[in-house]
Each structure stands twice: as C-alpha cells, then as structure tokens.
N, C-alpha and C. Protein backbone atom coordinates (compact mmCIF):
# COMPACT_ATOMS: atom_id res chain seq x y z
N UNK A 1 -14.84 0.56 -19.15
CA UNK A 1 -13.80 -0.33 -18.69
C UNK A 1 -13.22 -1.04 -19.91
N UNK A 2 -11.60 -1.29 -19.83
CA UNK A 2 -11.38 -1.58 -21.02
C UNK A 2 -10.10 -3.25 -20.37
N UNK A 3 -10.27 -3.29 -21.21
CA UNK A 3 -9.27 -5.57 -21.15
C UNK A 3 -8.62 -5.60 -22.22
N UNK A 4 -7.03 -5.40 -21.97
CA UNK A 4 -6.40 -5.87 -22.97
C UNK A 4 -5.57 -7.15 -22.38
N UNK A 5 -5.61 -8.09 -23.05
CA UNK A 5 -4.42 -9.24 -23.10
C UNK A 5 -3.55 -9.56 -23.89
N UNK A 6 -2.55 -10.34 -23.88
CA UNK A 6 -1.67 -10.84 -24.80
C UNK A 6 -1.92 -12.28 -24.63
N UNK A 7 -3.22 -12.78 -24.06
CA UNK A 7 -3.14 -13.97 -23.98
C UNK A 7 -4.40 -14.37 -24.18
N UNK A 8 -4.76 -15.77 -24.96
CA UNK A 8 -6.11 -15.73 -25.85
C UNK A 8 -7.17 -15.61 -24.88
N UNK A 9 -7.95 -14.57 -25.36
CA UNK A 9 -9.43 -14.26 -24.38
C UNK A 9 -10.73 -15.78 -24.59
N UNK A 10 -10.90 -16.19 -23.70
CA UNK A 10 -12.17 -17.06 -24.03
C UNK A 10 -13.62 -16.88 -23.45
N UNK A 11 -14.48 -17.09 -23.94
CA UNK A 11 -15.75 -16.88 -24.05
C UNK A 11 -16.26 -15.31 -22.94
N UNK A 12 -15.67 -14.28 -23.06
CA UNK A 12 -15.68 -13.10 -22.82
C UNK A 12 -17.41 -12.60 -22.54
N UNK A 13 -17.40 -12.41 -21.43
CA UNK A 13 -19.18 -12.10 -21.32
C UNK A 13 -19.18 -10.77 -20.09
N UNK A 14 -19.82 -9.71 -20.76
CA UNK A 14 -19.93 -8.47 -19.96
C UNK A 14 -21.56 -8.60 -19.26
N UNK A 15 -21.15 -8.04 -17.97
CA UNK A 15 -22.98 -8.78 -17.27
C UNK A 15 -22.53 -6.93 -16.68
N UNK A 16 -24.19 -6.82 -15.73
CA UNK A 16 -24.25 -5.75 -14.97
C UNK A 16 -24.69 -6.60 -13.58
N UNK A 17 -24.18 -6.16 -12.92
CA UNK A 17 -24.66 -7.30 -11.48
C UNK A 17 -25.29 -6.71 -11.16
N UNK A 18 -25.09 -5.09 -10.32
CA UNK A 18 -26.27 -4.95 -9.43
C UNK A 18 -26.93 -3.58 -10.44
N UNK A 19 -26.52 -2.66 -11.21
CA UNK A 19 -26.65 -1.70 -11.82
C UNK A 19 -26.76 -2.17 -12.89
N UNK A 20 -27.65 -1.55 -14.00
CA UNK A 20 -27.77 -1.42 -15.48
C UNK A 20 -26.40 -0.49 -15.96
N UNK A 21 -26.22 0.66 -15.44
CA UNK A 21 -24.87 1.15 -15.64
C UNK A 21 -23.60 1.21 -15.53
N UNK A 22 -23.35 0.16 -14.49
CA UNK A 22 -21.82 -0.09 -14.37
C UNK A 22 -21.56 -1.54 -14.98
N UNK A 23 -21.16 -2.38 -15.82
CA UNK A 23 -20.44 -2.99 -16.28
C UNK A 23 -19.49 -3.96 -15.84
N UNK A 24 -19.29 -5.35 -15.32
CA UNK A 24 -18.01 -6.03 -15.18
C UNK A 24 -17.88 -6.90 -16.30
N UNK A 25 -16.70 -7.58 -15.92
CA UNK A 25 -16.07 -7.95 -16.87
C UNK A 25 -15.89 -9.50 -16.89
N UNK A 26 -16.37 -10.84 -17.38
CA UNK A 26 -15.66 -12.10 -16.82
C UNK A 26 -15.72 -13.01 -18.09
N UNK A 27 -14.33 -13.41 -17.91
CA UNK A 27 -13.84 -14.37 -19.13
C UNK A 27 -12.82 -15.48 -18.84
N UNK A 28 -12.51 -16.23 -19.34
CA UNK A 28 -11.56 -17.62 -19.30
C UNK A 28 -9.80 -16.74 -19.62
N UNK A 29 -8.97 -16.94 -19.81
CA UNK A 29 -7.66 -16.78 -20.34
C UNK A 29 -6.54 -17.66 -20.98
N UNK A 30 -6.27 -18.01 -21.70
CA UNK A 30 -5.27 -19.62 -21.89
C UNK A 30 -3.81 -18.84 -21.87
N UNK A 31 -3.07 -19.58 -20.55
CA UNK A 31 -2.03 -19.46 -20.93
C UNK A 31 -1.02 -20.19 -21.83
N UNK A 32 -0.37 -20.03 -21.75
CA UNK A 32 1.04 -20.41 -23.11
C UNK A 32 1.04 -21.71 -22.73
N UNK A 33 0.71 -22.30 -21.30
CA UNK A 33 0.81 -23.76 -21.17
C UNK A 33 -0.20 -24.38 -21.82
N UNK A 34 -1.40 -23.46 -21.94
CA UNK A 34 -2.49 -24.29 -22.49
C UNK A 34 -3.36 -24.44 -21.65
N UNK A 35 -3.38 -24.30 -19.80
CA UNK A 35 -4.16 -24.16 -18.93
C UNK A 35 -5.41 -22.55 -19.10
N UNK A 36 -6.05 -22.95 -18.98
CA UNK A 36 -6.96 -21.54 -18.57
C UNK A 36 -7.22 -21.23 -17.19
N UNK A 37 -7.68 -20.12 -17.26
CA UNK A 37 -7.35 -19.54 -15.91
C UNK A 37 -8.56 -18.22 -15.67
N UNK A 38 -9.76 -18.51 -14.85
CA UNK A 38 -10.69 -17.55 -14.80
C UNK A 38 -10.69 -15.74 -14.50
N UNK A 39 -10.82 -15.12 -15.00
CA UNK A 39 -10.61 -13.79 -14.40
C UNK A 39 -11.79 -13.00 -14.82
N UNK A 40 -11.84 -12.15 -13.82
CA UNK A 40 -13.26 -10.85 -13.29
C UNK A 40 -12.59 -9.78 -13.53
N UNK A 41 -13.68 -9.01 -13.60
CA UNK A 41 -12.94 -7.42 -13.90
C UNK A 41 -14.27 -6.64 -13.25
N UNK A 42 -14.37 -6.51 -11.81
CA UNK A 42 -15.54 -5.93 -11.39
C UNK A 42 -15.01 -4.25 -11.14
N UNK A 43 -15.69 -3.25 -12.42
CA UNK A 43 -15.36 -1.67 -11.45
C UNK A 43 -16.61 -1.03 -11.17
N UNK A 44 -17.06 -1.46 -9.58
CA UNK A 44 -18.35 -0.90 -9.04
C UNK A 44 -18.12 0.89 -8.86
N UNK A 45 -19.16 1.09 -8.64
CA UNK A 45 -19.40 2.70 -8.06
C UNK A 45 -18.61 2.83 -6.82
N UNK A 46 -17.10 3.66 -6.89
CA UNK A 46 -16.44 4.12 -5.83
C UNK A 46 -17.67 4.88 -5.04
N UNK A 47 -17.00 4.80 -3.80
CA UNK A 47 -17.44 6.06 -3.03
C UNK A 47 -17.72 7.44 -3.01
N UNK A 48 -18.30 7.75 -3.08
CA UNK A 48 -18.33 9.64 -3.37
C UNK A 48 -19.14 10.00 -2.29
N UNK A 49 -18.62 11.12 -1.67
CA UNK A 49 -19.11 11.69 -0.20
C UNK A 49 -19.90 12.33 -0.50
N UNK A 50 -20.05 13.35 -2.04
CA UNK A 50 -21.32 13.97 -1.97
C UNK A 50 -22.54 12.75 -2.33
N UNK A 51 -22.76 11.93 -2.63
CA UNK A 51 -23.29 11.41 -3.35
C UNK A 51 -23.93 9.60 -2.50
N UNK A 52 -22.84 9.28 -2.35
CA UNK A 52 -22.87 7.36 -2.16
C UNK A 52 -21.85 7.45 -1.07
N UNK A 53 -21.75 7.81 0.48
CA UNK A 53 -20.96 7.74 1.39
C UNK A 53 -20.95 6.27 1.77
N UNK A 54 -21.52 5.46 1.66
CA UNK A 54 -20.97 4.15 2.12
C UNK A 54 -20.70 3.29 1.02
N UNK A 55 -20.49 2.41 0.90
CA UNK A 55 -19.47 1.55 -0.21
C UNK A 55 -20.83 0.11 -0.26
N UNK A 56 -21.57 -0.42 0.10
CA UNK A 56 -22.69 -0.82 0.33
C UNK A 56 -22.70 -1.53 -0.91
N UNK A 57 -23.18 -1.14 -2.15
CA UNK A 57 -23.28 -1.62 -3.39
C UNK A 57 -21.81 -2.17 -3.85
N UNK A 58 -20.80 -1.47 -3.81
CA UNK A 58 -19.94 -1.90 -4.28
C UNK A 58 -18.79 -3.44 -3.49
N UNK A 59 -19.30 -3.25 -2.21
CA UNK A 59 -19.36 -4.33 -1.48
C UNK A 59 -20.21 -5.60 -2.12
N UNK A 60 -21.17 -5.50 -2.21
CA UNK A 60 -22.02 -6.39 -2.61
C UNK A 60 -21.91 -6.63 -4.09
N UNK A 61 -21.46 -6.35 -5.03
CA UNK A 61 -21.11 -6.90 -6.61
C UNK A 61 -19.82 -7.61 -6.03
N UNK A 62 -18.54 -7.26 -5.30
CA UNK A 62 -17.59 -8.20 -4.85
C UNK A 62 -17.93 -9.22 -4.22
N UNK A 63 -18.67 -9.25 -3.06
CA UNK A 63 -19.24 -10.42 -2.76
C UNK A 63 -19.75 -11.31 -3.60
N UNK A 64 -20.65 -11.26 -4.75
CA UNK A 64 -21.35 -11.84 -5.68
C UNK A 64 -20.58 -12.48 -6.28
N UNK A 65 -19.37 -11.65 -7.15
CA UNK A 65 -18.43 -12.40 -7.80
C UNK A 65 -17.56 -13.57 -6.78
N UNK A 66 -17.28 -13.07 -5.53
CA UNK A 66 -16.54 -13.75 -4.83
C UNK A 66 -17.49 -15.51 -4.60
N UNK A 67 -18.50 -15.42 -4.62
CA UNK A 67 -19.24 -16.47 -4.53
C UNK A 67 -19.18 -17.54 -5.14
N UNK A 68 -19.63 -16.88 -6.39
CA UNK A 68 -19.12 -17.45 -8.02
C UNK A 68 -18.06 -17.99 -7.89
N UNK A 69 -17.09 -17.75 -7.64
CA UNK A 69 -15.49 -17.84 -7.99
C UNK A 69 -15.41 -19.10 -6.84
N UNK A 70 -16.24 -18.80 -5.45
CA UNK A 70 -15.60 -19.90 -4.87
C UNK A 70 -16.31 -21.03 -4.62
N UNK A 71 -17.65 -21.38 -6.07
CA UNK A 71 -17.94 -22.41 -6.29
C UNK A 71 -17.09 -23.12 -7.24
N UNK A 72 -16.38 -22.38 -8.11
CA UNK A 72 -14.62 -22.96 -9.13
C UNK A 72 -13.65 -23.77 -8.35
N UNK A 73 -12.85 -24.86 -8.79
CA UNK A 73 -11.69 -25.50 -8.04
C UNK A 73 -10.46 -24.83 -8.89
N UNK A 74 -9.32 -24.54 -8.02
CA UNK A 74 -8.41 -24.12 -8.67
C UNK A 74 -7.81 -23.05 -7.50
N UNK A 75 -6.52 -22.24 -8.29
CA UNK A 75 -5.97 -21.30 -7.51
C UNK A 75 -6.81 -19.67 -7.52
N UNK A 76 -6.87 -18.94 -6.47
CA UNK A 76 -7.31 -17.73 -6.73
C UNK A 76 -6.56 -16.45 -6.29
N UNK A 77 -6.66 -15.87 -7.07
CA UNK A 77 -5.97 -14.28 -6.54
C UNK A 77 -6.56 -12.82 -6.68
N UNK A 78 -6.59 -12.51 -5.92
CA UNK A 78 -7.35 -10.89 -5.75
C UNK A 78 -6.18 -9.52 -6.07
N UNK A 79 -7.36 -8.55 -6.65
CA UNK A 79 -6.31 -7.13 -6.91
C UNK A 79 -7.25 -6.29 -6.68
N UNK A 80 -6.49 -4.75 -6.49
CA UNK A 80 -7.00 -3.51 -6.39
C UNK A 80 -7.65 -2.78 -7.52
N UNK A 81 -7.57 -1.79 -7.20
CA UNK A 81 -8.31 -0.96 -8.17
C UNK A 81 -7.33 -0.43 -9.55
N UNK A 82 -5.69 -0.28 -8.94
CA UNK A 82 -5.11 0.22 -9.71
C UNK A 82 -4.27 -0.44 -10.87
N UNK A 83 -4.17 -0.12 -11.59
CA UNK A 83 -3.39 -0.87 -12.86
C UNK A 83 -1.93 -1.18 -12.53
N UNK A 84 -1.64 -2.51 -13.35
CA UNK A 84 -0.34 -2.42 -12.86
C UNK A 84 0.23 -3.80 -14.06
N UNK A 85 1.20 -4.46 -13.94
CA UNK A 85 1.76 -5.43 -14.69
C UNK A 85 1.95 -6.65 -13.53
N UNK A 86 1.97 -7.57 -13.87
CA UNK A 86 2.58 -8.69 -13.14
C UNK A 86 2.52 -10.09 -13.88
N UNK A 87 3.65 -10.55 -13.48
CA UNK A 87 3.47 -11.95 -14.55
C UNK A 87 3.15 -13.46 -13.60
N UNK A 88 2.82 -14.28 -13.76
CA UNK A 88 2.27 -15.25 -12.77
C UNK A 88 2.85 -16.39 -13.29
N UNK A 89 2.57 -17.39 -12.85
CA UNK A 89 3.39 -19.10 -12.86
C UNK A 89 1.72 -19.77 -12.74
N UNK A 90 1.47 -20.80 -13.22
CA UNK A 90 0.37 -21.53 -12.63
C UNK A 90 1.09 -22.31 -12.87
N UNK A 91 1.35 -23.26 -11.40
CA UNK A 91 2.00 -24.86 -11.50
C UNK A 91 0.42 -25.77 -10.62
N UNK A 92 0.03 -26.87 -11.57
CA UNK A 92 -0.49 -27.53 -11.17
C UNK A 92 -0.22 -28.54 -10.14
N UNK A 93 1.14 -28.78 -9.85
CA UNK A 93 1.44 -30.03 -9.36
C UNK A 93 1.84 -29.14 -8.07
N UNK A 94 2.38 -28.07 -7.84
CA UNK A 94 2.53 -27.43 -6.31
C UNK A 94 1.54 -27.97 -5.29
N UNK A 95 1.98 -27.62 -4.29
CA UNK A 95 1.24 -28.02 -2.85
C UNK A 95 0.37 -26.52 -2.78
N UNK A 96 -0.39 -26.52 -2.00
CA UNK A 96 -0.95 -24.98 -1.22
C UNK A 96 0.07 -24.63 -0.46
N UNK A 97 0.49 -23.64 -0.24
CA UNK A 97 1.52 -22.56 0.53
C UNK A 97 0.52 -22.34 1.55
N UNK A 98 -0.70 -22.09 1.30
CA UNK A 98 -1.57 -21.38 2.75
C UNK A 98 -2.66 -21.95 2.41
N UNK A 99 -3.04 -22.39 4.10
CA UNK A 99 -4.20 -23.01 4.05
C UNK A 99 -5.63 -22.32 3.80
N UNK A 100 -6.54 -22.43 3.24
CA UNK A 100 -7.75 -21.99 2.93
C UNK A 100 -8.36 -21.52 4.63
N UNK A 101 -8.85 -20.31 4.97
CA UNK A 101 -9.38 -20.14 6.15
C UNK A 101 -10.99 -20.52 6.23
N UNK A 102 -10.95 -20.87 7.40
CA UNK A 102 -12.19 -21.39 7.46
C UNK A 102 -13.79 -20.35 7.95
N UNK A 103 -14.63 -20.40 7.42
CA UNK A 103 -15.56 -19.49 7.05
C UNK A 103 -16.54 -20.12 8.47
N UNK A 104 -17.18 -19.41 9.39
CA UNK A 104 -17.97 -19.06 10.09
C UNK A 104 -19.58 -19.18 9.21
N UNK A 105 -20.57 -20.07 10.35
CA UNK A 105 -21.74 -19.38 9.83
C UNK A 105 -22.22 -18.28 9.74
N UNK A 106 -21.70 -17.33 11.03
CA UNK A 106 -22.41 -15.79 10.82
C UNK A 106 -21.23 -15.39 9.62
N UNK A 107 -19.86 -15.07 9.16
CA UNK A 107 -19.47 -14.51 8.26
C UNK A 107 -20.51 -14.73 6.81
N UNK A 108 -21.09 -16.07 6.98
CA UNK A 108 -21.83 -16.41 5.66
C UNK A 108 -22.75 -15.71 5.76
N UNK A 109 -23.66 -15.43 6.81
CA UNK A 109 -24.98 -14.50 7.46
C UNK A 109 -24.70 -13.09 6.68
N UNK A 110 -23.25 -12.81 7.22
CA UNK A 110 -23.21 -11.41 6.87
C UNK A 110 -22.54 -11.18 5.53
N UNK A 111 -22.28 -11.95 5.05
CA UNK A 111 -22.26 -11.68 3.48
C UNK A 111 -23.54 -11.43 2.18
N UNK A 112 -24.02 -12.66 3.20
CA UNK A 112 -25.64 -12.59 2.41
C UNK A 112 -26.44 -11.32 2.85
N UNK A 113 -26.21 -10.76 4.14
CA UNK A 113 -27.17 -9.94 4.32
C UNK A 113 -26.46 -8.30 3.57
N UNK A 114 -24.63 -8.56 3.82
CA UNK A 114 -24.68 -7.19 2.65
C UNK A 114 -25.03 -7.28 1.36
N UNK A 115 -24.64 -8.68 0.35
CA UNK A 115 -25.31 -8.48 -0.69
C UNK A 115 -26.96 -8.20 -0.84
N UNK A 116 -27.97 -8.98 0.02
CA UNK A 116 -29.25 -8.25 -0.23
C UNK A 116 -29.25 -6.64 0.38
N UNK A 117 -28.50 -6.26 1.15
CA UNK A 117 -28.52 -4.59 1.32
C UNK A 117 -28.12 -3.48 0.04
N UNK A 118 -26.81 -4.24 -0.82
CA UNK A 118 -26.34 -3.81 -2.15
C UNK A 118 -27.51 -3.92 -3.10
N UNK A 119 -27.92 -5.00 -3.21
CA UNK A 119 -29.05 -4.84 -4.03
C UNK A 119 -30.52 -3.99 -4.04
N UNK A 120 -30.94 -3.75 -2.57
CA UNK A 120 -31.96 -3.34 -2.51
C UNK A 120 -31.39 -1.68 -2.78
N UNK A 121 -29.90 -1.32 -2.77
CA UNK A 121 -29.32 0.14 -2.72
C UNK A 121 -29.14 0.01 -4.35
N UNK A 122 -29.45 -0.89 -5.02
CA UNK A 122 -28.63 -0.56 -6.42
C UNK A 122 -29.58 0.00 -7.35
C-alpha cells in the first residue's frame, strides 16, 4: 500500500490490526490552514471465493478503526476501495448539516461480537 500527499504528513505510523501481513495506514495531515486532520488507510483481505468467502476479517479491522476514530472530536468522512482525487474544505465554524445517528445497544453488541469473530478468523 502506498500514501502520497501534497500535504505535510504527521507522525505517520503503519500498525497490522488483525494480520501480521496486511498493513494499514494512520497519520495526522496539516492542511494549508494549518488545521490537521486524521486519516486511515485500512486495505484488509478482499474477498476471494476460492479462498475467504465471507468478508469477516475485513469487517472487523473497519470496525476497529471505526472505534478509534469515534473516540476523536471533529468532522469524519468515509471512502471506498478505489482511488480517486477530491479536494475538501474543513470550516470550523460551520454548523453539522446531518445529525449524528444514534447507536443502539445491540448495534454496539454486534460490532463487538464481529470484531472478536475477525479476530479469532485472522
């Protein structure tokens, strides 16, 4: 997996969450305002039908990070798998556009119980 920016990288730390062999990615970013701005770079083990038919592990390193991230205050945004460009705004002083949804005890149940299923599969 490879990270290029045009914008200063800070304290850059490569971990393995659930595998010794797959690799993510998580570091700070400063933009031009001078704000930083957290970003992940998780690429788990796709699916493969001969091989890993359910997504199980790779579920569970997203969850993990997602955890992480939503003990942070600030704005957040999610992406796919595929590469692409996009340029962003961080305004501090904006309102929220959308309200934060509200999380269920069983959704929490079942997060925890796929990440210990990812792990015991990794």
């Amino acid at each position: 997996m490879l990270v290029y920016s045009r914008l200063e990288i800070i304290d850059p730390e490569i971990r393995f969450i659930l595998m010794d062999s797959i690799p993510s990615m998580h570091m700070q970013v400063k933009l031009p305002s001078g704000d930083r701005v957290f970003v992940h770079f998780v690429h788990s083990d796709p699916p493969n039908p001969e091989f890993a038919k359910e997504t199980t592990e790779r579920d569970a390193e997203v969850l993990i990070v997602g955890r992480e991230m939503a003990k942070r205050e600030g704005p957040a945004w999610g992406s796919d798998h595929f590469p692409f460009f996009i340029e962003l705004s961080l305004d501090s002083g904006a309102e929220a556009e959308q309200k934060e949804p509200d999380t269920t005890a069983a959704e929490g149940e079942q997060v925890d119980e796929k990440i210990e299923d990812g792990k015991q599969q990794a």
